[in-house]
PDB file of N, CA and C in Angstrom:
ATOM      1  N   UNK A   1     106.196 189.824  92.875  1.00  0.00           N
ATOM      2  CA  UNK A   1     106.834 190.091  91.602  1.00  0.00           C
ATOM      3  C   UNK A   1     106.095 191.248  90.937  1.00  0.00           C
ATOM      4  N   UNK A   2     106.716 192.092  90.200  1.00  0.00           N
ATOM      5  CA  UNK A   2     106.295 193.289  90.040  1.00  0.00           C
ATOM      6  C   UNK A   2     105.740 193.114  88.347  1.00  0.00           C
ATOM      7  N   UNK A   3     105.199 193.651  87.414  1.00  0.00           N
ATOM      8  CA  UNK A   3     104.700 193.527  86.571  1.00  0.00           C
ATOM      9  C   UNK A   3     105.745 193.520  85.492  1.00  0.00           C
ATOM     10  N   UNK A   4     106.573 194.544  85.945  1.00  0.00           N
ATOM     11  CA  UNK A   4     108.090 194.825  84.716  1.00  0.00           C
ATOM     12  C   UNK A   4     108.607 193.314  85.392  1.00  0.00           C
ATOM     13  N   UNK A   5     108.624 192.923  86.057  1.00  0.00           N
ATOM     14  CA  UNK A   5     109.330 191.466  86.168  1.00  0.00           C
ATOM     15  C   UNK A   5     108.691 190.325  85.463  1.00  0.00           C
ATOM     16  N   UNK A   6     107.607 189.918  86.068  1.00  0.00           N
ATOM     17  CA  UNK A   6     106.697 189.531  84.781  1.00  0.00           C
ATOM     18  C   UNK A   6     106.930 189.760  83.302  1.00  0.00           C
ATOM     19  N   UNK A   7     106.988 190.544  82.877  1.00  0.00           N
ATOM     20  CA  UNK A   7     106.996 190.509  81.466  1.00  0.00           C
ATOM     21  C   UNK A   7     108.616 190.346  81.034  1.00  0.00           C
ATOM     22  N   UNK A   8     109.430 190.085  82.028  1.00  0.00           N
ATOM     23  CA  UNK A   8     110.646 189.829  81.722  1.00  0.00           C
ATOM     24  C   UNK A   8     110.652 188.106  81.630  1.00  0.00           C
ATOM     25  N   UNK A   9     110.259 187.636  82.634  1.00  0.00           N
ATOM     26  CA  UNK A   9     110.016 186.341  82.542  1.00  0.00           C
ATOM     27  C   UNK A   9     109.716 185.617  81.228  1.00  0.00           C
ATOM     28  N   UNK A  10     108.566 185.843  80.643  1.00  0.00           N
ATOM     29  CA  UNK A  10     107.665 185.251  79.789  1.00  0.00           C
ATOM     30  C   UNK A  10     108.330 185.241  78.501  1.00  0.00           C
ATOM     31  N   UNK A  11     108.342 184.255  77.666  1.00  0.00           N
ATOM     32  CA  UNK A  11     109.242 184.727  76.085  1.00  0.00           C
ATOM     33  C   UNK A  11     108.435 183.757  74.858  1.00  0.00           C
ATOM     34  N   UNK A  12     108.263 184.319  73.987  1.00  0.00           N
ATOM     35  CA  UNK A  12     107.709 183.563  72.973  1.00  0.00           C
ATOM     36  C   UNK A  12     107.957 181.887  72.546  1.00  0.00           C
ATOM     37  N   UNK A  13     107.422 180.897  72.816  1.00  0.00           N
ATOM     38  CA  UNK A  13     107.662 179.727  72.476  1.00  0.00           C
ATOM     39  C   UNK A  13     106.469 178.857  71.569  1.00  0.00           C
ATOM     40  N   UNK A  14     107.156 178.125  70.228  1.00  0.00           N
ATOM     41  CA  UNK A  14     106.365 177.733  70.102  1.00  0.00           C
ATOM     42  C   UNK A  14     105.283 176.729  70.526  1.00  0.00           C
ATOM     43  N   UNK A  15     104.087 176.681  69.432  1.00  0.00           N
ATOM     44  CA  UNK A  15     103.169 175.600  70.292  1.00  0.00           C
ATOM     45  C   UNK A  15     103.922 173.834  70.029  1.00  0.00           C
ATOM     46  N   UNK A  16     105.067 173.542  69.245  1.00  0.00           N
ATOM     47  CA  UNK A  16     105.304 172.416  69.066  1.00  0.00           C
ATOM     48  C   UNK A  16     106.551 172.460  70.076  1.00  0.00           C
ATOM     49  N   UNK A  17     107.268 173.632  70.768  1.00  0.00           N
ATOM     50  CA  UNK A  17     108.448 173.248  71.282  1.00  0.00           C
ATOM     51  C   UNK A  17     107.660 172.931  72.668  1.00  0.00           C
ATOM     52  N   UNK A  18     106.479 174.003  72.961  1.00  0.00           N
ATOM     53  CA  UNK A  18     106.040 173.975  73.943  1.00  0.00           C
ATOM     54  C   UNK A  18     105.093 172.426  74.411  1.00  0.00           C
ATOM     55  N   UNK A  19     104.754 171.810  73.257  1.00  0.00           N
ATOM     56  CA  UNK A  19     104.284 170.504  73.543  1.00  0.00           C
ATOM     57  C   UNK A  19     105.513 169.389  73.857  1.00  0.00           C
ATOM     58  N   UNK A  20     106.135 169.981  73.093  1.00  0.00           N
ATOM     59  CA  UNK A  20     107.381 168.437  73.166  1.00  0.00           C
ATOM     60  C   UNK A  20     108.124 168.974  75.078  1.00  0.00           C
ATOM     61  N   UNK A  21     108.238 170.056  75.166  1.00  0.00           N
ATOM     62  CA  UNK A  21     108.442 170.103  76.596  1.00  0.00           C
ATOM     63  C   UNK A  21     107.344 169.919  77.668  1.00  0.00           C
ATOM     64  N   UNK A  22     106.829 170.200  77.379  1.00  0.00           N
ATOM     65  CA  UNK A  22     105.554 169.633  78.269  1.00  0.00           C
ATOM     66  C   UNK A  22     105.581 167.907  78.303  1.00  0.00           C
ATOM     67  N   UNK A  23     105.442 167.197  77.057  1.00  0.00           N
ATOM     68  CA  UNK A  23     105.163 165.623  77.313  1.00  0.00           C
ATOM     69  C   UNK A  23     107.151 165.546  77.755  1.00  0.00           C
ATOM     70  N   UNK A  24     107.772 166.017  77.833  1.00  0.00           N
ATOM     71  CA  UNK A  24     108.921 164.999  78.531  1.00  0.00           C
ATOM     72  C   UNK A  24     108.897 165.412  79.878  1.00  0.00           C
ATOM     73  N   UNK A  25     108.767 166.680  80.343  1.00  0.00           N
ATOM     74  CA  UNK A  25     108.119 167.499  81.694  1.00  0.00           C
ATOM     75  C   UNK A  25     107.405 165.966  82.309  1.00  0.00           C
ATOM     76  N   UNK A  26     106.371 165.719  81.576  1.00  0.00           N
ATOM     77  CA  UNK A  26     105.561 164.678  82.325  1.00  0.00           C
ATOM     78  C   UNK A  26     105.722 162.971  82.167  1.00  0.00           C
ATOM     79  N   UNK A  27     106.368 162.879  81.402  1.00  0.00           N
ATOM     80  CA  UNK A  27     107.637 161.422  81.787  1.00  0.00           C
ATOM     81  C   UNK A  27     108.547 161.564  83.161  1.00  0.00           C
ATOM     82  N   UNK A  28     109.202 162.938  82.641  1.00  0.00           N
ATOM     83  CA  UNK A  28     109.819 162.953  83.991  1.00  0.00           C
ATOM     84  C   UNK A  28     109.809 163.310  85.186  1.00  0.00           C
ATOM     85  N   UNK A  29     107.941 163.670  85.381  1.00  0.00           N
ATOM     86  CA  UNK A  29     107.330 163.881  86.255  1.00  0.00           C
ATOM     87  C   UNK A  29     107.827 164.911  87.180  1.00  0.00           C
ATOM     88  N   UNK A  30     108.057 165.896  86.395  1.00  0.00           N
ATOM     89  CA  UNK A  30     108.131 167.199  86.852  1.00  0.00           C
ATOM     90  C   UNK A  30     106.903 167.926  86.824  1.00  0.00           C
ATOM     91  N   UNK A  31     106.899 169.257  87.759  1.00  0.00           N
ATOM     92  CA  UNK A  31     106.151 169.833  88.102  1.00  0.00           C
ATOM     93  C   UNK A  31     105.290 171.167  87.085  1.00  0.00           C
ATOM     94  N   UNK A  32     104.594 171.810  87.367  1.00  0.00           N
ATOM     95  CA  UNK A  32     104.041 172.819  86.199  1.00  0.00           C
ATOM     96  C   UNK A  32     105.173 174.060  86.737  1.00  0.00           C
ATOM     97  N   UNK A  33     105.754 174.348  87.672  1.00  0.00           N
ATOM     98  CA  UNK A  33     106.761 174.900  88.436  1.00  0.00           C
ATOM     99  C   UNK A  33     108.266 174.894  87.323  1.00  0.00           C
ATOM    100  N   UNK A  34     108.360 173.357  87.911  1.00  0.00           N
ATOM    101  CA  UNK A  34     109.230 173.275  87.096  1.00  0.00           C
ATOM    102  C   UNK A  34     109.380 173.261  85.335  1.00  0.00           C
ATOM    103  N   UNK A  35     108.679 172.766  84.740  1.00  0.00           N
ATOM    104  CA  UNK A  35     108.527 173.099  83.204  1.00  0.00           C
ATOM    105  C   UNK A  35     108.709 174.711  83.090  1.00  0.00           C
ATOM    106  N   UNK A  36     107.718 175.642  83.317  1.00  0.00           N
ATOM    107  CA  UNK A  36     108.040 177.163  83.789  1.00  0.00           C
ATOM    108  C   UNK A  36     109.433 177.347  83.672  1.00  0.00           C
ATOM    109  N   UNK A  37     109.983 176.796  84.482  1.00  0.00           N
ATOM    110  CA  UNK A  37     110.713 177.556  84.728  1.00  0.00           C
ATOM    111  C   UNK A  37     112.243 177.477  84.154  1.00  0.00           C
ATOM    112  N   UNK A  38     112.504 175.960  83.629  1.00  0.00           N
ATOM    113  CA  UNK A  38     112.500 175.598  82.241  1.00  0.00           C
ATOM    114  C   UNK A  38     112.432 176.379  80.771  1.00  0.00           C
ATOM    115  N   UNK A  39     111.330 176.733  80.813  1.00  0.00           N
ATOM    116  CA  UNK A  39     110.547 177.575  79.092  1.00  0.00           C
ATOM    117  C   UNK A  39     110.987 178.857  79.674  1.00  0.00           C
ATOM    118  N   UNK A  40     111.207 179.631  80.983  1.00  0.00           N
ATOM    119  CA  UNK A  40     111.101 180.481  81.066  1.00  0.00           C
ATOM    120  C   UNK A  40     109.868 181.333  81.286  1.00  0.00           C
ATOM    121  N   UNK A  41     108.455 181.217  81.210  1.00  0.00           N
ATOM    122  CA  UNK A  41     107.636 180.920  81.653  1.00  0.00           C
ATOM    123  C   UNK A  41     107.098 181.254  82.735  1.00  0.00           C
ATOM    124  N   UNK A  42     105.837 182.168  83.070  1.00  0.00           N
ATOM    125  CA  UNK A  42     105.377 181.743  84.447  1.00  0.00           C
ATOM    126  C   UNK A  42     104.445 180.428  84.560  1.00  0.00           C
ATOM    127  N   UNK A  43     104.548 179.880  86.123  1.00  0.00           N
ATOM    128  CA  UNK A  43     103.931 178.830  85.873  1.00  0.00           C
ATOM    129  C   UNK A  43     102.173 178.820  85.558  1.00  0.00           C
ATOM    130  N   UNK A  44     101.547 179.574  85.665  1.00  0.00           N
ATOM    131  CA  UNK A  44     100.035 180.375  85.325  1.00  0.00           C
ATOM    132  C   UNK A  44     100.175 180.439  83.818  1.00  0.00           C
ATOM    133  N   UNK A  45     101.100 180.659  82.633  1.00  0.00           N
ATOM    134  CA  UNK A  45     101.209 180.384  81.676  1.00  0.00           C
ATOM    135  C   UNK A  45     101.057 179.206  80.930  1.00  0.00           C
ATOM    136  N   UNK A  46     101.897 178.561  81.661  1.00  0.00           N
ATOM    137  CA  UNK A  46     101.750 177.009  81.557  1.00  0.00           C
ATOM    138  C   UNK A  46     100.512 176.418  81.572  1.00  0.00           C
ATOM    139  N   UNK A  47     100.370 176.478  82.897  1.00  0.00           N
ATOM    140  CA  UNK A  47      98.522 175.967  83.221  1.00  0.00           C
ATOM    141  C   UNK A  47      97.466 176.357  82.194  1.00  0.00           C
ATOM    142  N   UNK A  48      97.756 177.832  81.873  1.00  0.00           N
ATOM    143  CA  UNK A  48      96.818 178.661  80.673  1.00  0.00           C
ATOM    144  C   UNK A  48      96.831 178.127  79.138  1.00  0.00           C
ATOM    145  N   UNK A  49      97.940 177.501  78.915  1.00  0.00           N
ATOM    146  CA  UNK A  49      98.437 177.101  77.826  1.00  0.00           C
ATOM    147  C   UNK A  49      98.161 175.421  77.362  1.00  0.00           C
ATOM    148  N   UNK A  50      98.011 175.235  78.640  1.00  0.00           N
ATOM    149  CA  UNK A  50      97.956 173.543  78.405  1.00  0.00           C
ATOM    150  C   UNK A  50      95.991 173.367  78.453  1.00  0.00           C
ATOM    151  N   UNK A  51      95.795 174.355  78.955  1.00  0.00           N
ATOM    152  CA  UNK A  51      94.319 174.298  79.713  1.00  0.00           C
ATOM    153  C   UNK A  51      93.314 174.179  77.808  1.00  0.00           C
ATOM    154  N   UNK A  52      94.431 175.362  77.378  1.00  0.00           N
ATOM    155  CA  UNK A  52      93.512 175.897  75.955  1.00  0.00           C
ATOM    156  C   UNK A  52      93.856 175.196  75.011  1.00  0.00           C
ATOM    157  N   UNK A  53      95.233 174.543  74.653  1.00  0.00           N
ATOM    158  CA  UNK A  53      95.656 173.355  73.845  1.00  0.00           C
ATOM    159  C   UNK A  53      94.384 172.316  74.426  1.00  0.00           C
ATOM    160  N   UNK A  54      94.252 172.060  76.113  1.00  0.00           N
ATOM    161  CA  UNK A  54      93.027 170.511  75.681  1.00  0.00           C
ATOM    162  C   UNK A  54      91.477 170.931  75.252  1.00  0.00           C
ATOM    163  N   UNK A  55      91.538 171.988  75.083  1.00  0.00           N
ATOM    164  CA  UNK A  55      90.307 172.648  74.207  1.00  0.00           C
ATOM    165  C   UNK A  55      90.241 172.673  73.343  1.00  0.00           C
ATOM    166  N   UNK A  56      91.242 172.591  72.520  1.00  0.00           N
ATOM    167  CA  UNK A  56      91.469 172.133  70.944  1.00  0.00           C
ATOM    168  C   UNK A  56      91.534 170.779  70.444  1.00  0.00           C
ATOM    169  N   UNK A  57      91.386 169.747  71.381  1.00  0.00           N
ATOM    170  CA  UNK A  57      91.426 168.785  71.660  1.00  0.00           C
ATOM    171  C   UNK A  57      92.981 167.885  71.647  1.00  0.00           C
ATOM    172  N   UNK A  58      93.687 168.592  71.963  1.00  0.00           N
ATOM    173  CA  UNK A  58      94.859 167.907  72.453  1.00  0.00           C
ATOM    174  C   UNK A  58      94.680 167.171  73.345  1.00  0.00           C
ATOM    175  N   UNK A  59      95.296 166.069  73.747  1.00  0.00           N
ATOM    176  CA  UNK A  59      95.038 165.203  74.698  1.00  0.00           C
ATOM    177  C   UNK A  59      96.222 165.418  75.449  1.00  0.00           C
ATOM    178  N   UNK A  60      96.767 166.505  76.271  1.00  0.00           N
ATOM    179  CA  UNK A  60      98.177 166.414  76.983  1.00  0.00           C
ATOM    180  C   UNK A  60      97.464 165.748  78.892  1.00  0.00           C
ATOM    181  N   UNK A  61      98.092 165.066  78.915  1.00  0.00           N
ATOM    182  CA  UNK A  61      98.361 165.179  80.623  1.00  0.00           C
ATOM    183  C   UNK A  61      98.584 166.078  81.633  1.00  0.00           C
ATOM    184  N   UNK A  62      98.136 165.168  82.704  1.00  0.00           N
ATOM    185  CA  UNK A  62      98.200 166.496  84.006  1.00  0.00           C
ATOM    186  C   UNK A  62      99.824 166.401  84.531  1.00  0.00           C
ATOM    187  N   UNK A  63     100.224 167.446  84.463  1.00  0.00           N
ATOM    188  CA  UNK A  63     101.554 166.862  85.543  1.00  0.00           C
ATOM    189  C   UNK A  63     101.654 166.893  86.725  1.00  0.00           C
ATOM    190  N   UNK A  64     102.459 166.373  87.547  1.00  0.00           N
ATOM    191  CA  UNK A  64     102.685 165.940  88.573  1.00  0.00           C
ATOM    192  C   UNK A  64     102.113 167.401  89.532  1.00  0.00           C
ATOM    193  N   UNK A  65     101.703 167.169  90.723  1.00  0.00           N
ATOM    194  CA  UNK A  65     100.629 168.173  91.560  1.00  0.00           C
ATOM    195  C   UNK A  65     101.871 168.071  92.697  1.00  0.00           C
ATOM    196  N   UNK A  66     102.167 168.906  93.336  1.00  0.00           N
ATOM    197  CA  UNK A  66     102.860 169.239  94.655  1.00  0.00           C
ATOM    198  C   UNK A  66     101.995 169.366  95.705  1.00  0.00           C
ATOM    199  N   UNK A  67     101.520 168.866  96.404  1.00  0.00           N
ATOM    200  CA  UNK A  67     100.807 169.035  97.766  1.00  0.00           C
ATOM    201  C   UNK A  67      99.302 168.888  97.274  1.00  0.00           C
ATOM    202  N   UNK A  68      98.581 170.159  96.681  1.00  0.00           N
ATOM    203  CA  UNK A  68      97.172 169.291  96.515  1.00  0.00           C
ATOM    204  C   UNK A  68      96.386 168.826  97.923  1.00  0.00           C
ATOM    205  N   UNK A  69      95.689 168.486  97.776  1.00  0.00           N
ATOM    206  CA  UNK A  69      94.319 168.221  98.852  1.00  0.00           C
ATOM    207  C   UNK A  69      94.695 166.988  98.944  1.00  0.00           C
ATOM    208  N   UNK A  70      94.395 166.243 100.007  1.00  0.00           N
ATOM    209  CA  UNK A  70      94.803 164.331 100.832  1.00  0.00           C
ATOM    210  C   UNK A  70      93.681 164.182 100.070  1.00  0.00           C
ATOM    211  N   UNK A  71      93.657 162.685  99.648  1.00  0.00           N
ATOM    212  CA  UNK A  71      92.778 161.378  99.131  1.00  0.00           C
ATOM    213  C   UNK A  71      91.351 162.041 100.191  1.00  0.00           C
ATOM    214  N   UNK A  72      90.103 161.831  99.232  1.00  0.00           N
ATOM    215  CA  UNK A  72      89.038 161.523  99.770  1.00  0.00           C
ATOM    216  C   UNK A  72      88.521 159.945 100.709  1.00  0.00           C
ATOM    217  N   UNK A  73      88.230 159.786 101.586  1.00  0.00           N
ATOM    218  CA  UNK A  73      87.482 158.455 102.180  1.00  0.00           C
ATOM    219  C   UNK A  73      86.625 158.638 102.585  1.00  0.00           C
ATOM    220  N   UNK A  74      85.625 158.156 101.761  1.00  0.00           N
ATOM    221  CA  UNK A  74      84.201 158.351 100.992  1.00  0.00           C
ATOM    222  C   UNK A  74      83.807 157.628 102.520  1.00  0.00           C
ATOM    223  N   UNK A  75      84.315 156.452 102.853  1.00  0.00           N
ATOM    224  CA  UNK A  75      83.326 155.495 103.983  1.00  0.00           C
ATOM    225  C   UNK A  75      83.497 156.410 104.964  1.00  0.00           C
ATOM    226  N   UNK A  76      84.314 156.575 105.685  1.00  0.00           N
ATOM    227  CA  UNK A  76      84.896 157.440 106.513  1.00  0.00           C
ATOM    228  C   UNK A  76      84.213 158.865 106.544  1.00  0.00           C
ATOM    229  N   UNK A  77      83.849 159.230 106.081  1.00  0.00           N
ATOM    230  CA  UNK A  77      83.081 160.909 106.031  1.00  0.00           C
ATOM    231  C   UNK A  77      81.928 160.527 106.100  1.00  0.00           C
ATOM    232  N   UNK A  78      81.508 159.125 104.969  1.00  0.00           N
ATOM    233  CA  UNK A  78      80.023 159.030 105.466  1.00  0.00           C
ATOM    234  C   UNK A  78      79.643 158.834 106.749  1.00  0.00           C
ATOM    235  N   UNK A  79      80.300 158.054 107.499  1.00  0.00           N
ATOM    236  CA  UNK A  79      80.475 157.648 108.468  1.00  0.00           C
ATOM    237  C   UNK A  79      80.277 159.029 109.672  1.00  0.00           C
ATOM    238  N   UNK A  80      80.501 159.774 109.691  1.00  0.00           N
ATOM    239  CA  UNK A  80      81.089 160.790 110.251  1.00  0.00           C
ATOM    240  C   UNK A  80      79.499 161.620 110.186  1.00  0.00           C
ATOM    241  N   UNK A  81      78.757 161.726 108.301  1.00  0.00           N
ATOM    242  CA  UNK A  81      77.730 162.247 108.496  1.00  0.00           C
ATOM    243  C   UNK A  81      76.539 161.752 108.771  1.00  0.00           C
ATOM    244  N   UNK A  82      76.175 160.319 108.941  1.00  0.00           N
ATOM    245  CA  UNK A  82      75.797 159.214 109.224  1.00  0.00           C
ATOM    246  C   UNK A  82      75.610 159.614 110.969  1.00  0.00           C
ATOM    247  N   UNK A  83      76.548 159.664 111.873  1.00  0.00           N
ATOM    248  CA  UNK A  83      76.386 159.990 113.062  1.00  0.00           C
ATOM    249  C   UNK A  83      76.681 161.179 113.664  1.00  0.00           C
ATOM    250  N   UNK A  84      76.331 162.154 112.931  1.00  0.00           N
ATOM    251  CA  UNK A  84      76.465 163.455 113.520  1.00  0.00           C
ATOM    252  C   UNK A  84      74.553 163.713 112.887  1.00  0.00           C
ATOM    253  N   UNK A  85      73.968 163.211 111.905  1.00  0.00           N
ATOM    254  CA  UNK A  85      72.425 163.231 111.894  1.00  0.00           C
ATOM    255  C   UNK A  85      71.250 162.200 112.981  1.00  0.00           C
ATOM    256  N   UNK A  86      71.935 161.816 113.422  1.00  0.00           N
ATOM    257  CA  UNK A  86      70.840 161.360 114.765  1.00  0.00           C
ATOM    258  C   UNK A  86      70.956 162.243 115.532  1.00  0.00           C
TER     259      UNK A  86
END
């Protein structure tokens, strides 16, 4: 995406429309993708936006993650480094 596209994307929203879409975004367990794209929005906006609202101490939620890294198993790895040190 080119930069003039970018700035076509993005559009002024406020911080109360942008909260009330965000908490139904995450009832309905949609994605940071999808909200984006929604608001119009890139989704890096979103993330940027929600990141600096919980710095102000907003308490918003994470929304729903698409793929992400598999579950840790803590026994299982120990396990693994446990017998690869003898």
């Amino acid at each position: 995406m080119t930069i003039a596209a970018k700035k076509q994307v993005s559009r002024i929203i406020s911080p109360e429309e942008f909260v009330r879409a965000y908490m139904d975004a995450h009832q309905q367990k949609k994605t940071k993708k999808e909200l984006a794209a929604s608001l119009g929005l890139l989704p890096g906006a979103v993330g940027s936006r929600a990141r600096h609202y919980r710095s102000k101490g907003i308490n918003l939620p994470f929304l729903k993650r698409v793929g992400g890294r598999p579950e840790i198993d803590v026994e299982s790895l120990q396990a693994i480094v446990e017998a690869r040190a003898k």
